[in-house]
N, C-alpha and C. Protein backbone atom coordinates (compact mmCIF):
# COMPACT_ATOMS: atom_id res chain seq x y z
N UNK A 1 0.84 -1.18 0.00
CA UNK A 1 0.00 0.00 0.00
C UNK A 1 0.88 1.25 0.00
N UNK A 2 0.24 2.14 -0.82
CA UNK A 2 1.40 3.42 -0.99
C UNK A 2 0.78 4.57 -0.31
N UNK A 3 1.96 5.25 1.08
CA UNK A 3 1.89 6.48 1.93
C UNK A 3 0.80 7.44 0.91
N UNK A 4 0.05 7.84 1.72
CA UNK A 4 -0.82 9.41 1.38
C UNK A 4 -0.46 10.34 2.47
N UNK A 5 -0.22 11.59 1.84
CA UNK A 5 -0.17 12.83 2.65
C UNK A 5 -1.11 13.49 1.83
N UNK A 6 -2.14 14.11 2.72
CA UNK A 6 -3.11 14.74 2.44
C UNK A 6 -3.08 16.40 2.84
N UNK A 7 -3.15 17.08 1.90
CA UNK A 7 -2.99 18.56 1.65
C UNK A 7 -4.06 19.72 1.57
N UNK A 8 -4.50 20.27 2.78
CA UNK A 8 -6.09 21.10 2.45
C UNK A 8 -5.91 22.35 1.29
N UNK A 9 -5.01 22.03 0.34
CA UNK A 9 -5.20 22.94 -0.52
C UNK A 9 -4.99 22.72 -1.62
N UNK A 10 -5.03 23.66 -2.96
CA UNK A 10 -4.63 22.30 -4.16
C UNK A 10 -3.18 22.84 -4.58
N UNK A 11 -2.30 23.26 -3.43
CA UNK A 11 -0.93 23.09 -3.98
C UNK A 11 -0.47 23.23 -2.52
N UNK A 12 1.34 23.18 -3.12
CA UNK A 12 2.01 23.33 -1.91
C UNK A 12 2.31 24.71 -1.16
N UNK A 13 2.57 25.37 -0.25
CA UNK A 13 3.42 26.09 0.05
C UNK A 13 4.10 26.72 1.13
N UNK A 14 4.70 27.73 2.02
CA UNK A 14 5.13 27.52 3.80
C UNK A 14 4.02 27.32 4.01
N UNK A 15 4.29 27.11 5.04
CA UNK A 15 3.35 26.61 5.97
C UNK A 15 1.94 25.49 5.86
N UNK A 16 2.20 24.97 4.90
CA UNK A 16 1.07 23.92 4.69
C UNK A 16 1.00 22.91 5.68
N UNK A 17 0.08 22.04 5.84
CA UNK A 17 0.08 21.10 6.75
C UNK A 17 -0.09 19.51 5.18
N UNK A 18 0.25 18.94 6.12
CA UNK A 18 0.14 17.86 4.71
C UNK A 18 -0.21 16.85 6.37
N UNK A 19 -1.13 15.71 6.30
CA UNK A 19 -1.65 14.82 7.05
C UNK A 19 -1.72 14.04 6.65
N UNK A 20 -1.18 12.65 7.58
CA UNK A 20 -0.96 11.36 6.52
C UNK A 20 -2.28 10.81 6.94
N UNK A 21 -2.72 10.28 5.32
CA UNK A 21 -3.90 9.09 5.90
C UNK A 21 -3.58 7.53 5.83
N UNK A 22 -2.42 7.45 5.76
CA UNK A 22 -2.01 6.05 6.00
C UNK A 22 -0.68 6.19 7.17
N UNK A 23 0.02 5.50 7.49
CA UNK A 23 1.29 5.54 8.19
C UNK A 23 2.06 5.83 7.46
N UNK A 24 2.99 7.27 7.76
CA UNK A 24 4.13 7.93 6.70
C UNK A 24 5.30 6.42 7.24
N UNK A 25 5.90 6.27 5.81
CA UNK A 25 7.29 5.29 5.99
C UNK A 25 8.38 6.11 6.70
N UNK A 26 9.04 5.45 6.60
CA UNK A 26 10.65 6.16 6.80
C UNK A 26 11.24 6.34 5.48
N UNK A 27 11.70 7.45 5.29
CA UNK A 27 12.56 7.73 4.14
C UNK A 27 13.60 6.81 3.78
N UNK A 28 14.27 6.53 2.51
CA UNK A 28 13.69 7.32 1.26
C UNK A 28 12.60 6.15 0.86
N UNK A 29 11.18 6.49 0.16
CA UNK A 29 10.37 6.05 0.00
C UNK A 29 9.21 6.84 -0.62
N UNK A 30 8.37 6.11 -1.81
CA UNK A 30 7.49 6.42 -2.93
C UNK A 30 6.38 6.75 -2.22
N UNK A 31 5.85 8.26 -2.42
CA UNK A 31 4.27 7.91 -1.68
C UNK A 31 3.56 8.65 -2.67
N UNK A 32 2.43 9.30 -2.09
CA UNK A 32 1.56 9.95 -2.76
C UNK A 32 1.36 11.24 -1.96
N UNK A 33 1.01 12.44 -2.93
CA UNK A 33 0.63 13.76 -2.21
C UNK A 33 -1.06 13.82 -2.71
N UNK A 34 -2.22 13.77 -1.61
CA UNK A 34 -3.48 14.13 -1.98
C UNK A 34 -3.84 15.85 -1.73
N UNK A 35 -4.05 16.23 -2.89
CA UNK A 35 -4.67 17.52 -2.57
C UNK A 35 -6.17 17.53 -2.77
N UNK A 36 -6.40 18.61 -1.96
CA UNK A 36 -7.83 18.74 -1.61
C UNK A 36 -9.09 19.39 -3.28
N UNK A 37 -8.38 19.34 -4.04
CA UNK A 37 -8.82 19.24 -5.40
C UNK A 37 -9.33 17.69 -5.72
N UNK A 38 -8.72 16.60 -4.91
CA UNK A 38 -8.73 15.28 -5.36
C UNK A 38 -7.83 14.61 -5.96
N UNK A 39 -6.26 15.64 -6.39
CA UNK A 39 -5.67 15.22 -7.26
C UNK A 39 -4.56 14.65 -6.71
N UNK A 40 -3.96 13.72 -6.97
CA UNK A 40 -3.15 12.60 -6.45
C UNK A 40 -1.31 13.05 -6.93
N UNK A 41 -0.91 12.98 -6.51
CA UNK A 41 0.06 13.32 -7.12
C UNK A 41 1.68 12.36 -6.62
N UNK A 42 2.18 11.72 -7.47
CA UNK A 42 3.77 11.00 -6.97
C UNK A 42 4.75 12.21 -6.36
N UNK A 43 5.61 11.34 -5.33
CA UNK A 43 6.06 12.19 -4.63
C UNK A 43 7.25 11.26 -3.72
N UNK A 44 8.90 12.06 -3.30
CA UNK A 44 9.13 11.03 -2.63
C UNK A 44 9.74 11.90 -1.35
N UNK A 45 9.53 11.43 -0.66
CA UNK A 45 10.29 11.20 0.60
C UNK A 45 11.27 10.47 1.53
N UNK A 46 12.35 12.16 1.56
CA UNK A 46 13.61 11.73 1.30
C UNK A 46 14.30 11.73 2.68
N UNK A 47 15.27 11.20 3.13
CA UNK A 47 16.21 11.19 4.53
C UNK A 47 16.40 13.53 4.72
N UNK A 48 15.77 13.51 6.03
CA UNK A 48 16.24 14.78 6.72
C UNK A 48 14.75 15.38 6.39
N UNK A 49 13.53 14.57 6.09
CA UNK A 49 12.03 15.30 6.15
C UNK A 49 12.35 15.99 4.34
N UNK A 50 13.19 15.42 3.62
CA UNK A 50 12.57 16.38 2.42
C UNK A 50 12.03 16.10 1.71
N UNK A 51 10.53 16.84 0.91
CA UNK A 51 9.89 15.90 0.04
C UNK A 51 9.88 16.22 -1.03
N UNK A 52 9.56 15.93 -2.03
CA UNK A 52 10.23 15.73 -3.87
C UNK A 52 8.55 15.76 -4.80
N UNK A 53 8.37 16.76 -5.22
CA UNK A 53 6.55 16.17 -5.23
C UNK A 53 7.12 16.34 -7.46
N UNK A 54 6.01 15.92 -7.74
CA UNK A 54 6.29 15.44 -9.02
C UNK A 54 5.70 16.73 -9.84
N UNK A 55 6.02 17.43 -10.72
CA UNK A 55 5.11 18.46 -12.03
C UNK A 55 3.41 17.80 -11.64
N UNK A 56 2.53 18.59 -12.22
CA UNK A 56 1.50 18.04 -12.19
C UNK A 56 0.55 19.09 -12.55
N UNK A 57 -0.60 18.61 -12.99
CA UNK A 57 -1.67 19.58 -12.94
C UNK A 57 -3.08 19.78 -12.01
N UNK A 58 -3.49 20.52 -11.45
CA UNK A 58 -4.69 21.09 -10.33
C UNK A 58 -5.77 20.51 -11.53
N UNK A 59 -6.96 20.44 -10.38
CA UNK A 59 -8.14 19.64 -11.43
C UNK A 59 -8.95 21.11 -11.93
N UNK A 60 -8.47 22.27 -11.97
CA UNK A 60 -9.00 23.35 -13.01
C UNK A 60 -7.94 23.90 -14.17
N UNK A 61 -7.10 22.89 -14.01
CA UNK A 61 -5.60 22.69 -15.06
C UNK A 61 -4.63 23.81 -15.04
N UNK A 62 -4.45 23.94 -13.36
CA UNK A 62 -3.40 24.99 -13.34
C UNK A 62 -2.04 24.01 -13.28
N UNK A 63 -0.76 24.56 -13.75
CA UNK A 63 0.15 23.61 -14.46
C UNK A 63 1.25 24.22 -12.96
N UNK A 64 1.62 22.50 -12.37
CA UNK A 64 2.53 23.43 -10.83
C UNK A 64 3.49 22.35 -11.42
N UNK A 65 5.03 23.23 -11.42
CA UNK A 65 6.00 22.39 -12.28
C UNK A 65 6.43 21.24 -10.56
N UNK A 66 7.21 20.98 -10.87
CA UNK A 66 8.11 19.85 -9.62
C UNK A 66 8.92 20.27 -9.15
N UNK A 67 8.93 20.49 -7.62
CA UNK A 67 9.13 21.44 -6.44
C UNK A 67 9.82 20.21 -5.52
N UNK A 68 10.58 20.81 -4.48
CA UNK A 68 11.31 19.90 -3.45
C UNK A 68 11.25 21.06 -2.03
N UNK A 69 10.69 19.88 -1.35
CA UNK A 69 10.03 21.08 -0.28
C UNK A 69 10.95 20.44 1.32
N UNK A 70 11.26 21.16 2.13
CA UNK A 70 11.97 21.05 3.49
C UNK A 70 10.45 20.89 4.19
N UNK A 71 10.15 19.47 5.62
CA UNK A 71 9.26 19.07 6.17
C UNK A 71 9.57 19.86 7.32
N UNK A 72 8.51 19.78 8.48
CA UNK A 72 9.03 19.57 9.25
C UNK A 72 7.64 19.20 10.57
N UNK A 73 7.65 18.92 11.62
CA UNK A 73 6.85 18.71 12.56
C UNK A 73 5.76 19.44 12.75
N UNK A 74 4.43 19.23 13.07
CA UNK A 74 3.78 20.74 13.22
C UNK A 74 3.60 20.24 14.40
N UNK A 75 3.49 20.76 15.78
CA UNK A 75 3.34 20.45 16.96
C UNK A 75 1.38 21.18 17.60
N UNK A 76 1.06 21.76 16.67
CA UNK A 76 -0.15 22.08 17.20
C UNK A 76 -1.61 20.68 16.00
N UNK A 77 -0.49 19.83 15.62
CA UNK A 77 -1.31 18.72 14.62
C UNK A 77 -0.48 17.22 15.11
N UNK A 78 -0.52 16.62 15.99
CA UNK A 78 0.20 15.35 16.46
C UNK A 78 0.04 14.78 15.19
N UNK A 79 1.22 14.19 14.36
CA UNK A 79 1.43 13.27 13.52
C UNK A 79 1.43 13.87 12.47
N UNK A 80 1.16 15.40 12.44
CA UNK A 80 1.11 16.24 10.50
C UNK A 80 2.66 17.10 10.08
N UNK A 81 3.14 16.79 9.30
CA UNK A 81 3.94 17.41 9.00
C UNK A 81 3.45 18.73 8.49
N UNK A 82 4.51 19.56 7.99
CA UNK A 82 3.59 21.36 7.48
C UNK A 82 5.64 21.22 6.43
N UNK A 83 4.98 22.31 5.95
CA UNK A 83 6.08 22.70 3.98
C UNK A 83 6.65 23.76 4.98
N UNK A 84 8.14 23.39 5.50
CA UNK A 84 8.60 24.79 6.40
C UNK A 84 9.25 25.71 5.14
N UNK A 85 9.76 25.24 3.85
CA UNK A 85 10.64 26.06 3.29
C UNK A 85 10.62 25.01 1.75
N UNK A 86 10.52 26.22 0.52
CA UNK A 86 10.80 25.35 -0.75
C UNK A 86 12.14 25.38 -0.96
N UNK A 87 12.72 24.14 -1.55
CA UNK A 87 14.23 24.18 -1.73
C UNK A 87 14.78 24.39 -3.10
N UNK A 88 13.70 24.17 -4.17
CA UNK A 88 14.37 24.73 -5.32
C UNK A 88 13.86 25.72 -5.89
């Protein structure tokens, strides 16, 4: 079964919260990013919380190229990570 992180918005950016609906793996490892559009998106997650999300398009066909984003803890969401910083 492949990791979901679920995203209340239909992209990434600071401060997002991303919530897993399955058990996040341990890095490095293939998952999925769900945004709240519905749209599914490949994605990996890498050693030190960084995640790798794939080009893709929003379901009103806005075009978000492939981004690598710094994780990190959100402490007011037990178990959600949040987008502290984009890296490229």
């Amino acid at each position: 079964m492949t990791a979901v992180l679920a995203v209340a918005a239909t992209h990434l950016y600071r401060g997002a919260a991303l919530r897993p609906l399955t058990r996040t793996p341990d890095p490095p490892a293939e998952i999925l990013v769900e945004f709240s559009d519905g749209v599914a998106v490949p994605a990996r997650l890498l050693p030190g919380l960084r995640l790798e999300v794939a080009a893709h398009v929003t379901a009103k066909g806005t075009r978000i190229p492939a981004k690598a984003w710094a994780l990190g803890t959100d402490p007011a969401r037990p178990g959600a990570l949040k987008a502290t910083a984009r890296l490229d």
